[in-house]
C-alpha atoms as a PDB file:
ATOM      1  CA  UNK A   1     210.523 -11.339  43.170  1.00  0.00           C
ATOM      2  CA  UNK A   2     209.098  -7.605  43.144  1.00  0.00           C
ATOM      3  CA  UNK A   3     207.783  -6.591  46.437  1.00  0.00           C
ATOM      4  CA  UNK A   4     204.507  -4.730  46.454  1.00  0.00           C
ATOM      5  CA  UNK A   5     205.404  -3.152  49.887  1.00  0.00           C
ATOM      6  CA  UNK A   6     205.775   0.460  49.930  1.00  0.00           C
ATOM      7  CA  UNK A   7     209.323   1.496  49.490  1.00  0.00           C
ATOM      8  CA  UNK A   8     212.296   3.038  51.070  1.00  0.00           C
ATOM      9  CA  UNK A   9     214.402   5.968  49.339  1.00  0.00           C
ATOM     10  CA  UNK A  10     217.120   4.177  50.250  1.00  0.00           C
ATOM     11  CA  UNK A  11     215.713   0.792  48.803  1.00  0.00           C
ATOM     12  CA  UNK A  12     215.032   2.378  46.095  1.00  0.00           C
ATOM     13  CA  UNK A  13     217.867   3.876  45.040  1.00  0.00           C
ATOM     14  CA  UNK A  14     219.545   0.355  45.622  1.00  0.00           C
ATOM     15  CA  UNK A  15     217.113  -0.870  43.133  1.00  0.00           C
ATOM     16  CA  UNK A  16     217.717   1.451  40.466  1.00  0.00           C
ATOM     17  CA  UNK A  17     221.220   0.438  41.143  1.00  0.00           C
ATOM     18  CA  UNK A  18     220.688  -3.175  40.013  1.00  0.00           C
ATOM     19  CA  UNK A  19     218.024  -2.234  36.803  1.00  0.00           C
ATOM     20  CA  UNK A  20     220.148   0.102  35.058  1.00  0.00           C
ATOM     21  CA  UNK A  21     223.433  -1.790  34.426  1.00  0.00           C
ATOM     22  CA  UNK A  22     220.538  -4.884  34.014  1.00  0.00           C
ATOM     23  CA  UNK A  23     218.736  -3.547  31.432  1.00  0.00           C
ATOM     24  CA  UNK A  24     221.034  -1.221  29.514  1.00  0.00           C
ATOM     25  CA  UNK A  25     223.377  -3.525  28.644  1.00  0.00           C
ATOM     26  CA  UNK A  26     224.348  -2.568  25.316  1.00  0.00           C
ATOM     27  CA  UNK A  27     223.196   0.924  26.124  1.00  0.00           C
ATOM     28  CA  UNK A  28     225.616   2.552  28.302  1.00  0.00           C
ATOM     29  CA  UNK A  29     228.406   4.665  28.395  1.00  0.00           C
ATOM     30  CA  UNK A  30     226.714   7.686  26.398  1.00  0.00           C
ATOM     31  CA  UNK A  31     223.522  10.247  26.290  1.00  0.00           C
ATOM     32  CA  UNK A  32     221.301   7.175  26.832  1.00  0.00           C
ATOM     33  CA  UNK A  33     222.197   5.837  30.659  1.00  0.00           C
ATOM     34  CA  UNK A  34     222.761   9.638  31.084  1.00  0.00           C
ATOM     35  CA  UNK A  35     219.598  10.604  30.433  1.00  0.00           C
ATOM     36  CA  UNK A  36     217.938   6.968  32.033  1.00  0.00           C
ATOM     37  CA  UNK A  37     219.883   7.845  35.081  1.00  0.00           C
ATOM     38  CA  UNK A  38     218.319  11.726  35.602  1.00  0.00           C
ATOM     39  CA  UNK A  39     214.947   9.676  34.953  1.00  0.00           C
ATOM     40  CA  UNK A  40     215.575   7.127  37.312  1.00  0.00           C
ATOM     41  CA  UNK A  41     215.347   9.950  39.779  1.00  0.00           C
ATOM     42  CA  UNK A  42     212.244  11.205  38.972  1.00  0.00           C
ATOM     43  CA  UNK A  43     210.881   7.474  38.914  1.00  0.00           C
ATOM     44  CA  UNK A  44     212.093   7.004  42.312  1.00  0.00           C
ATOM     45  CA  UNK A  45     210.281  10.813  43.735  1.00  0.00           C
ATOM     46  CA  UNK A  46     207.400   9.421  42.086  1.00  0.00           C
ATOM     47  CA  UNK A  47     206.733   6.471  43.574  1.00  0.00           C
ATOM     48  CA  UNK A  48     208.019   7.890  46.987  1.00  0.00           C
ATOM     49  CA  UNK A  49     205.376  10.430  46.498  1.00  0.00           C
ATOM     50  CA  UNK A  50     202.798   8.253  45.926  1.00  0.00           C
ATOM     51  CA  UNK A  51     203.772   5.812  48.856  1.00  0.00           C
ATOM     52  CA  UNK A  52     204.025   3.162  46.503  1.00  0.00           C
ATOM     53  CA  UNK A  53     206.443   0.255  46.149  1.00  0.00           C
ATOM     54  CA  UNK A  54     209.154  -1.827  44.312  1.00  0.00           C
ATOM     55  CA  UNK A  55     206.386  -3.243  41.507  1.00  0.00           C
ATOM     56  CA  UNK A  56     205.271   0.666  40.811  1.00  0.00           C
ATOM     57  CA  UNK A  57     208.930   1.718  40.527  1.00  0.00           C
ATOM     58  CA  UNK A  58     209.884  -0.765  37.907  1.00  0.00           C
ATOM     59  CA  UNK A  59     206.715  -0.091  35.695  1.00  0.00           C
ATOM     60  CA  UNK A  60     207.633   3.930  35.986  1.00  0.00           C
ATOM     61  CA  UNK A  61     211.433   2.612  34.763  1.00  0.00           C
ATOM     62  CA  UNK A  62     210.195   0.497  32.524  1.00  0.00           C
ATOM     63  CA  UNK A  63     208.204   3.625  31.019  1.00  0.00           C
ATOM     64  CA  UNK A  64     211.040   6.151  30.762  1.00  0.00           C
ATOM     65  CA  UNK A  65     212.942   3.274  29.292  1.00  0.00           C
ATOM     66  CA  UNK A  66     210.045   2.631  26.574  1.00  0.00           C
ATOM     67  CA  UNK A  67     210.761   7.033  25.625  1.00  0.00           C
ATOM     68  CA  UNK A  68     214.373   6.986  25.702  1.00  0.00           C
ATOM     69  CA  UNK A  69     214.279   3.183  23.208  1.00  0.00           C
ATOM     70  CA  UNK A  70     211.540   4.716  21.012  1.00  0.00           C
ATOM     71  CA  UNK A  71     213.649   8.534  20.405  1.00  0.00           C
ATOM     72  CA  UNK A  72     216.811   6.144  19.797  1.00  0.00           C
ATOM     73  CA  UNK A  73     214.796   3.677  17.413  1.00  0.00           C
ATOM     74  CA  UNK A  74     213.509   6.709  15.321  1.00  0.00           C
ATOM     75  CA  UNK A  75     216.161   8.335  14.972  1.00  0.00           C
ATOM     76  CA  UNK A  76     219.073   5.193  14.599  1.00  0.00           C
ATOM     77  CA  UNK A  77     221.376   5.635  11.679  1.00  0.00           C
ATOM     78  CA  UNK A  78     220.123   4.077   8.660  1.00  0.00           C
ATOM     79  CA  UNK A  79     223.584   2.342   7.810  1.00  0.00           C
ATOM     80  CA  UNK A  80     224.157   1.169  10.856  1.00  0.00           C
ATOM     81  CA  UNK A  81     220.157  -0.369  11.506  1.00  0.00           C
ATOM     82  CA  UNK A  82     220.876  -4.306  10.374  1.00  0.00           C
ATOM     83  CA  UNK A  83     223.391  -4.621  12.896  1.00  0.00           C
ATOM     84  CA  UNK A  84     221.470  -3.004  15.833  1.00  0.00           C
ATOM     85  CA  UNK A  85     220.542  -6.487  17.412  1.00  0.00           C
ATOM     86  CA  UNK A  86     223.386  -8.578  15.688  1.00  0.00           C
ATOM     87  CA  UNK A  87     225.735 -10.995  18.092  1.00  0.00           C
ATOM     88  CA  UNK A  88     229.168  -9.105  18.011  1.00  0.00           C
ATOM     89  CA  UNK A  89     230.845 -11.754  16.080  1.00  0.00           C
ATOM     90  CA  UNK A  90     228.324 -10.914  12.872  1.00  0.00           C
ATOM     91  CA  UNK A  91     228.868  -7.880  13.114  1.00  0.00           C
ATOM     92  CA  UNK A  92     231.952  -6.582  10.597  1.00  0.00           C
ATOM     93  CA  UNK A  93     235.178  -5.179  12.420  1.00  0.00           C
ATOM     94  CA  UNK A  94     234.551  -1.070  10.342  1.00  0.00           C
ATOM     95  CA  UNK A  95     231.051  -1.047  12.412  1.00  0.00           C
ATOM     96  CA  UNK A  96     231.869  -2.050  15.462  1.00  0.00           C
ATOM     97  CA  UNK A  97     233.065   1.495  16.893  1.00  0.00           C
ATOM     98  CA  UNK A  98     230.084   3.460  14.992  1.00  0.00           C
ATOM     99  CA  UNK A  99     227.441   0.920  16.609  1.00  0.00           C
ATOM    100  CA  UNK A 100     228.591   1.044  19.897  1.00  0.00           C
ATOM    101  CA  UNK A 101     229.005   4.971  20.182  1.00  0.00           C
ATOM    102  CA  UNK A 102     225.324   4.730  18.504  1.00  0.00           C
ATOM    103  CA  UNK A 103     223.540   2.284  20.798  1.00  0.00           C
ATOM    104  CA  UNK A 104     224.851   4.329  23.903  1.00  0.00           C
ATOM    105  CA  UNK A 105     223.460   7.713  21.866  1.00  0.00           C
ATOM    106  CA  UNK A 106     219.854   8.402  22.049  1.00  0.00           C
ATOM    107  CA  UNK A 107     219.927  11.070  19.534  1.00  0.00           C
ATOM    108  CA  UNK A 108     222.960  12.752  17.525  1.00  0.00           C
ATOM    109  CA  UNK A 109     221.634  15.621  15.350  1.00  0.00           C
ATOM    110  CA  UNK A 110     221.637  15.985  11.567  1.00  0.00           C
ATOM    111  CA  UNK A 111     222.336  19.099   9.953  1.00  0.00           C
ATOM    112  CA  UNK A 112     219.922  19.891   7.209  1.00  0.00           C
ATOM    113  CA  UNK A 113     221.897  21.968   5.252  1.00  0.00           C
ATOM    114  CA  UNK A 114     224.976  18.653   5.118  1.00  0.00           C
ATOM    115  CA  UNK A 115     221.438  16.790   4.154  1.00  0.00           C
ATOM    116  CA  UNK A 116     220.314  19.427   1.333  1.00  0.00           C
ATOM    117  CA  UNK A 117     223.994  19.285  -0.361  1.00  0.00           C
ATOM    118  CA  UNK A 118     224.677  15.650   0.318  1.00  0.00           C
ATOM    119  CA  UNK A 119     221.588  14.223  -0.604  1.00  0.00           C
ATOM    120  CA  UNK A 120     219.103  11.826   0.967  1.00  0.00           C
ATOM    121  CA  UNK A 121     221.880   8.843   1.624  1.00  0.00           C
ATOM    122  CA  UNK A 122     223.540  11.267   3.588  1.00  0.00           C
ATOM    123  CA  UNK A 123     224.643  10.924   7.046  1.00  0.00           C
ATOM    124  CA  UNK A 124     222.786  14.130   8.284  1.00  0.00           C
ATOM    125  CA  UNK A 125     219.570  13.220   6.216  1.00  0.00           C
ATOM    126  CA  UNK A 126     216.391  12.539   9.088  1.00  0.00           C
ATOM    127  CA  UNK A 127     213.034  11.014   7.746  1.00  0.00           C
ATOM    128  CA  UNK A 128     210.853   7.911   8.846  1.00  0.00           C
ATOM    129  CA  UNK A 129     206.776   8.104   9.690  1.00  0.00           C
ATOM    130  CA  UNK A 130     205.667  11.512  11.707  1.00  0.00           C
ATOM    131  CA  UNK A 131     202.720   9.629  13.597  1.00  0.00           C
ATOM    132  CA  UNK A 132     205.404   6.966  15.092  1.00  0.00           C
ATOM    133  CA  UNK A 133     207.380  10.260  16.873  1.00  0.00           C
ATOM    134  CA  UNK A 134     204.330  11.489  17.507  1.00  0.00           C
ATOM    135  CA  UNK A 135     202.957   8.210  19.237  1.00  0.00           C
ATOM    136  CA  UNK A 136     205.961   8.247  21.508  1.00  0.00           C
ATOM    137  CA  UNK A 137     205.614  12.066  22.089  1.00  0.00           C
ATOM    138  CA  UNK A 138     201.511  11.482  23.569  1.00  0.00           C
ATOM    139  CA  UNK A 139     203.122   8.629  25.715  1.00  0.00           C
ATOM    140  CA  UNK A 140     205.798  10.786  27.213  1.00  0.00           C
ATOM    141  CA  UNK A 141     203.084  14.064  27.802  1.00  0.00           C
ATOM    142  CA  UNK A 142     200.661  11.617  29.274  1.00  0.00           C
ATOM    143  CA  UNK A 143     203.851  11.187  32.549  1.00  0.00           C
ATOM    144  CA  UNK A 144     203.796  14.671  33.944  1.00  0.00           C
ATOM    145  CA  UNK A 145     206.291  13.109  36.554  1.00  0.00           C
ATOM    146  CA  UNK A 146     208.815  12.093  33.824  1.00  0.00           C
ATOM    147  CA  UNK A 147     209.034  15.625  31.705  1.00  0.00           C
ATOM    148  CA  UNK A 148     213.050  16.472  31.491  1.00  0.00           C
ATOM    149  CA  UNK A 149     213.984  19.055  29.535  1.00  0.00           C
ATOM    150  CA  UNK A 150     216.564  17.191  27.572  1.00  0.00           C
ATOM    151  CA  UNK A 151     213.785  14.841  26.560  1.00  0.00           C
ATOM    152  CA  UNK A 152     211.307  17.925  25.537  1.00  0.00           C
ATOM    153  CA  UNK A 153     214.789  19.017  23.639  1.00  0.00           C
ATOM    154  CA  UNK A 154     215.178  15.621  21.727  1.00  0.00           C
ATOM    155  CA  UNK A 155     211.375  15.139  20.169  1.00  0.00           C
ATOM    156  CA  UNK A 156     211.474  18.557  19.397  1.00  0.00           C
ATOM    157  CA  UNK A 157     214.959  18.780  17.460  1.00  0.00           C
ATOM    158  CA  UNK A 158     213.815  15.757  16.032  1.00  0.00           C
ATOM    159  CA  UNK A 159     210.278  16.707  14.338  1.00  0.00           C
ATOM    160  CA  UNK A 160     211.949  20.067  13.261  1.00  0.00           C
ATOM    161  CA  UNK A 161     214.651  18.280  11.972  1.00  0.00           C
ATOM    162  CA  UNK A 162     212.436  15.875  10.000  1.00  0.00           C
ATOM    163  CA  UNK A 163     210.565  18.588   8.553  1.00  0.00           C
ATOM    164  CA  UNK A 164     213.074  20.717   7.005  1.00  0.00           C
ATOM    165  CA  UNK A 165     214.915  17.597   5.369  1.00  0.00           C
ATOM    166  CA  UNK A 166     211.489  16.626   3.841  1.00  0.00           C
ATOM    167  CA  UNK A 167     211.392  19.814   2.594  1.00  0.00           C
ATOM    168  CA  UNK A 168     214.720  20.674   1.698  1.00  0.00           C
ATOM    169  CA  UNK A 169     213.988  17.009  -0.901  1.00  0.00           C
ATOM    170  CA  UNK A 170     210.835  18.894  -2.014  1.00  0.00           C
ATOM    171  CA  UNK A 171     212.797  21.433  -3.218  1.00  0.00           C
ATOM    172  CA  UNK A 172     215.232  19.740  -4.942  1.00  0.00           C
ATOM    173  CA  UNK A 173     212.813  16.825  -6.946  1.00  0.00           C
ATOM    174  CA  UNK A 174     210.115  19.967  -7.853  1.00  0.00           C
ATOM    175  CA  UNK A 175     211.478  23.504  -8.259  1.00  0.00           C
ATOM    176  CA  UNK A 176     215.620  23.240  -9.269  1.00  0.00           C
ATOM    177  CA  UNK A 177     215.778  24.453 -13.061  1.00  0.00           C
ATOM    178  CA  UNK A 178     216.536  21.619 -15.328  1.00  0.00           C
ATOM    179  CA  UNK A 179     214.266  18.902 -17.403  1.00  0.00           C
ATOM    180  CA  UNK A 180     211.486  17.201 -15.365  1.00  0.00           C
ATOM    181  CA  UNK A 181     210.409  13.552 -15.757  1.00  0.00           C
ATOM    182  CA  UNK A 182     206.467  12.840 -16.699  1.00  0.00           C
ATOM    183  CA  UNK A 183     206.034  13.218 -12.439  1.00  0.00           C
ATOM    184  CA  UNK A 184     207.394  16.514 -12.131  1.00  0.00           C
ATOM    185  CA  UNK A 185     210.251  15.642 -10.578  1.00  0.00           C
ATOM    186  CA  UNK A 186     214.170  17.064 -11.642  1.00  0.00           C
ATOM    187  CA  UNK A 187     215.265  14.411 -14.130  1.00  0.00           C
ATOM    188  CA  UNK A 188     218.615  14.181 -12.184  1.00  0.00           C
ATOM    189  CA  UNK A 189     217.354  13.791  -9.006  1.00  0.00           C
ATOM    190  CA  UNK A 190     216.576  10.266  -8.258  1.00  0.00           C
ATOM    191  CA  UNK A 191     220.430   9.425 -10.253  1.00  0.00           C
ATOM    192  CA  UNK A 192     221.631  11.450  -8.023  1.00  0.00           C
ATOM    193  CA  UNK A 193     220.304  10.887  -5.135  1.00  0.00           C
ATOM    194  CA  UNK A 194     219.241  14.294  -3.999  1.00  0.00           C
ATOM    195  CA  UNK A 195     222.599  15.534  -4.312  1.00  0.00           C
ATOM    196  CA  UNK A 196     223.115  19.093  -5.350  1.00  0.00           C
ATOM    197  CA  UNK A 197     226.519  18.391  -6.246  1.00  0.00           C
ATOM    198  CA  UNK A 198     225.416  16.019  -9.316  1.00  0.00           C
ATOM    199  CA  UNK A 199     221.959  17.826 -10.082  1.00  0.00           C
ATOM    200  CA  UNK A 200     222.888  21.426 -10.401  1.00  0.00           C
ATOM    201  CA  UNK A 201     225.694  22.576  -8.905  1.00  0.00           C
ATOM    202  CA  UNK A 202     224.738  26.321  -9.842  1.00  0.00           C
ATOM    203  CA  UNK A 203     221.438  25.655  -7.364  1.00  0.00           C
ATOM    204  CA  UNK A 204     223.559  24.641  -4.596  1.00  0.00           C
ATOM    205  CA  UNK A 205     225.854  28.010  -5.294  1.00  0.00           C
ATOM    206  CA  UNK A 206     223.118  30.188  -5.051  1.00  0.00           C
ATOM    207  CA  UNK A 207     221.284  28.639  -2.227  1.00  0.00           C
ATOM    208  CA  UNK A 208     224.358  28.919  -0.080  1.00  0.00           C
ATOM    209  CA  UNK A 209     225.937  32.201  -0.706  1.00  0.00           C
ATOM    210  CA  UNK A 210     226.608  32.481  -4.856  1.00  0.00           C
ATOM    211  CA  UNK A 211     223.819  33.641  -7.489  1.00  0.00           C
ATOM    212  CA  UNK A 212     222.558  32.608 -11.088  1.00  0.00           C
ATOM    213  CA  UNK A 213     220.373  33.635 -13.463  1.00  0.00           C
ATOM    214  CA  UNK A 214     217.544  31.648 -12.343  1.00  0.00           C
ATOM    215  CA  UNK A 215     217.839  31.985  -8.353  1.00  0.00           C
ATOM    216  CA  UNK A 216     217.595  35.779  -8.790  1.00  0.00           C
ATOM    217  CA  UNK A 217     214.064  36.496  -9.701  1.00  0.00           C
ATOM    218  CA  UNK A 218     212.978  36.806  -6.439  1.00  0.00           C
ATOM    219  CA  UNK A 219     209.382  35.485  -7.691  1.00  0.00           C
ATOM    220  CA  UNK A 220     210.633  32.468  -9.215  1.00  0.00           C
ATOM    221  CA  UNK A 221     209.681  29.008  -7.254  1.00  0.00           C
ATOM    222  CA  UNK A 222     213.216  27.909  -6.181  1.00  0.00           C
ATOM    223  CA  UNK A 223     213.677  31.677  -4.468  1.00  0.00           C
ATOM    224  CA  UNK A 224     210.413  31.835  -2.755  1.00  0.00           C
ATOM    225  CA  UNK A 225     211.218  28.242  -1.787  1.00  0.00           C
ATOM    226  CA  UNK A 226     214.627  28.498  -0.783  1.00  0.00           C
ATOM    227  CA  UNK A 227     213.634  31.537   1.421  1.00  0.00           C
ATOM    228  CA  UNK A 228     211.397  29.550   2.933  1.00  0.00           C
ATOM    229  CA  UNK A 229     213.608  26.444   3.410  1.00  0.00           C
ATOM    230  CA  UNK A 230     216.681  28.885   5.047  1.00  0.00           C
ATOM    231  CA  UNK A 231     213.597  30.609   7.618  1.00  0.00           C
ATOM    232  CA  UNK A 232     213.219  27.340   8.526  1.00  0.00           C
ATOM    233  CA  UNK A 233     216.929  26.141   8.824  1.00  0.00           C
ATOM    234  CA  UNK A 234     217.068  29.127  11.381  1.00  0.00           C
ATOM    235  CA  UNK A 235     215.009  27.097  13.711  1.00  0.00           C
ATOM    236  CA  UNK A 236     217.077  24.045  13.996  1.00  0.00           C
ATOM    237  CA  UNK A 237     220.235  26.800  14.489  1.00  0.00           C
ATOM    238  CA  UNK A 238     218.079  28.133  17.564  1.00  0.00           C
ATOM    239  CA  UNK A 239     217.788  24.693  19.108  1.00  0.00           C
ATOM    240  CA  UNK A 240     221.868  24.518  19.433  1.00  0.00           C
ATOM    241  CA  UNK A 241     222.222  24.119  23.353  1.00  0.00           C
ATOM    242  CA  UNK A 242     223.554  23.759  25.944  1.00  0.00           C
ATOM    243  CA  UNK A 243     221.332  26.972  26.730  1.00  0.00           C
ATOM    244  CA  UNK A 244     218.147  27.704  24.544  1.00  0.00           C
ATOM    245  CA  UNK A 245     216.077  30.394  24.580  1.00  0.00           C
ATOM    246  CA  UNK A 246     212.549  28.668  23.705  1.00  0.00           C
ATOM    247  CA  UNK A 247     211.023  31.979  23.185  1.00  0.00           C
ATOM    248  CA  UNK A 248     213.298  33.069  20.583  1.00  0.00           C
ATOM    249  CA  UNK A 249     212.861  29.535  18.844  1.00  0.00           C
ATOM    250  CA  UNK A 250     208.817  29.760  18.756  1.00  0.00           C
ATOM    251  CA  UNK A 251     209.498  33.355  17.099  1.00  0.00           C
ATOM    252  CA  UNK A 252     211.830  32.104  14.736  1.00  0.00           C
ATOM    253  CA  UNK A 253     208.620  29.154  14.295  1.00  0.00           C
ATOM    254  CA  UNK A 254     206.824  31.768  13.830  1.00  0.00           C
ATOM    255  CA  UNK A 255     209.077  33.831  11.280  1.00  0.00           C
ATOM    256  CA  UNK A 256     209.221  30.840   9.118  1.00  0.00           C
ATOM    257  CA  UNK A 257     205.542  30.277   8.966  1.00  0.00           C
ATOM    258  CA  UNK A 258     204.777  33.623   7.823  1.00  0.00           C
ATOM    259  CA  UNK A 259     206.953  33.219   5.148  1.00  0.00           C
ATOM    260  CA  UNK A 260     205.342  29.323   3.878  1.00  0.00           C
ATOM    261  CA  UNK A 261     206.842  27.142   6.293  1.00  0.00           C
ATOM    262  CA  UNK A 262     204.398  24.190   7.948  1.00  0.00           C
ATOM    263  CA  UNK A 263     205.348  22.589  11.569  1.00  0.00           C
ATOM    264  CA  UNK A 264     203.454  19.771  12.628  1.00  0.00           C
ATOM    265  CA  UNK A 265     200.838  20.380  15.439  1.00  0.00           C
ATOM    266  CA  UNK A 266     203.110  18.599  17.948  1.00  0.00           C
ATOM    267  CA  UNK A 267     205.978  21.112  17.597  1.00  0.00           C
ATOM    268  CA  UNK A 268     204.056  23.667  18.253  1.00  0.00           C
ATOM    269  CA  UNK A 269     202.337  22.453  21.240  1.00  0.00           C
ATOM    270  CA  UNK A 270     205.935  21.225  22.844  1.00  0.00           C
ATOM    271  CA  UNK A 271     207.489  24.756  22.291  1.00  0.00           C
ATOM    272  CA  UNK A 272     204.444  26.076  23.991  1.00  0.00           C
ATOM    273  CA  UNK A 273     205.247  23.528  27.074  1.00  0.00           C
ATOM    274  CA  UNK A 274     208.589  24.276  27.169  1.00  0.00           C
ATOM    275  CA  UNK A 275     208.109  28.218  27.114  1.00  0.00           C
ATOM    276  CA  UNK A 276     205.287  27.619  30.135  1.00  0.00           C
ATOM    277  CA  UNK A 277     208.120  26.171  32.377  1.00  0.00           C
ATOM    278  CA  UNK A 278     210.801  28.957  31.305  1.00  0.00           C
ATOM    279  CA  UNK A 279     210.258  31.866  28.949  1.00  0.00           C
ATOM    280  CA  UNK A 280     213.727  32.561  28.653  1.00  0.00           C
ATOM    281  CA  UNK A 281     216.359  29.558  29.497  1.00  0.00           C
ATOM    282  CA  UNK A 282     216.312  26.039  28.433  1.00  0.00           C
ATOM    283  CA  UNK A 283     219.063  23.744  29.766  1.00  0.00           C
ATOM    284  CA  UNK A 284     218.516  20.945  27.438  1.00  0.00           C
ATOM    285  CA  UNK A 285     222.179  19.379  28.098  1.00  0.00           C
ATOM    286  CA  UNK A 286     225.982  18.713  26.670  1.00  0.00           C
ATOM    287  CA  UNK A 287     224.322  16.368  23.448  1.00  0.00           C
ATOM    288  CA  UNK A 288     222.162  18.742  22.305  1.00  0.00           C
ATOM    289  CA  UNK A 289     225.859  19.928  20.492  1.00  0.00           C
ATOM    290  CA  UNK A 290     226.611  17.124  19.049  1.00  0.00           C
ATOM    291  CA  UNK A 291     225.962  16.130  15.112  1.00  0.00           C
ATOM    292  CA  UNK A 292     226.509  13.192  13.289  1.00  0.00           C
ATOM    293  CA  UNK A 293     230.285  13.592  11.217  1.00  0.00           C
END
């Protein structure tokens, strides 16, 4: 039974106690009861501040929960997805290790560029529906109390990271030399799935360090657009912590967009958060260095 009499600290903390092993059961030992445990906290000076009691303090850890579940939903690997809710004994012995380290992970970060050579079955390849991180993004700004930098860190990496692998597949479907099919798409792509390696291995060359004939007109549409796509790869290199600088990643926003690049509204508006709190340092945490293999 929840009491609806105002709490203790100490009460409280001896609450929190007993919910988080509770509730994360298959969630612990990582980023995620990390980062559930620093919220915790600010659950527990929030409900203290208010005067408020044991029925207030589960709702608030029932909220942070509802963030930290939603970032690790969106971004869950794809392979591992069927077997996210599976008894262990369905679940075969090769992804038993990778879904474990993954349920206790809210977010491990894709490199684009692996994405852009690889393909879009690649490991380090991010999509799924904008408005769905963006949902969870308006419910985490509408709790002042619960803002954590690390959190800020994760929608933000994430919606960057989104965009420049959409993009990066843009590229590589409409503007690589070669044949295109009655949709305008590179008639190797979809065979290949998106990777450079088995489309045209003289794009990849070019785009990462080598030239051809048709990468060096700087006018043509896979120059202007790989341009773009590296301005924008510069951004997600900015967002490597432990220590940001948020200003320098807005610039580098910035930098990109001058050149063709589009961010979604809520990047822009998070950046501008962040840089409110700190202009110059951004402890987002030890995860925000570690990428999927």
């Amino acid at each position: 039974m929840i009491s609806e009499e105002k709490i203790t600290e100490r009460d409280a903390g001896r609450y929190v106690s007993q919910w988080i092993p509770e509730t994360l059961r298959l969630q612990r030992g990582g980023q995620f009861e990390a980062l559930m445990t620093d919220l915790a906290k600010q659950c527990i000076t929030e409900t203290l501040r208010a005067g408020e009691g044991e029925w207030e303090l589960d709702s608030r850890l029932a909220s942070a929960d509802g963030v930290l579940d939603a970032l690790q939903t969106f971004g869950f690997p794809y392979a591992l997805e069927k077997f996210r809710w599976e008894s262990e004994d369905k679940i075969p012995d090769a992804f038993r290790k990778p879904l474990k380290s993954a349920m206790a992970s809210v977010w491990r970060r894709r490199d684009p560029s692996r994405s852009f050579k690889e393909g879009f079955e690649s490991a380090h390849y991010f999509s799924g529906s904008p408005a769905e991180l963006h949902e969870a993004l308006s419910v985490y700004l509408a709790l002042p109390w619960l803002r954590h930098p690390s959190v800020d860190w994760l929608f933000l990496d994430m919606m960057i990271t989104r965009e420049i692998s959409a993009f990066g597949e843009e590229i590589k479907k409409k503007c690589f030399p070669g044949r295109k099919d009655s949709m305008g798409d590179h008639v190797k792509y979809w065979t290949a799935k998106g990777a450079t390696s088995k489309m045209l291995p003289t794009g990849f060359a070019r785009i990462f360090g080598r030239s051809s004939r048709e990468f060096n007109d700087p006018k043509s549409s896979i120059s202007l657009a790989s341009n773009v796509w590296q301005t924008m790869h510069e951004v997600w290199r900015c967002l490597t912590g432990p220590v940001i600088n948020p200003t320098m990643v807005r610039d580098e926003m910035i930098k990109s967009k001058n050149v063709g690049a589009v961010w979604d509204v809520p990047s822009w508006a998070l950046i501008e958060r962040v840089i409110e709190s700190d202009r110059a340092v951004w402890l987002v945490g030890p995860y925000s260095q570690t990428t999927m293999p």
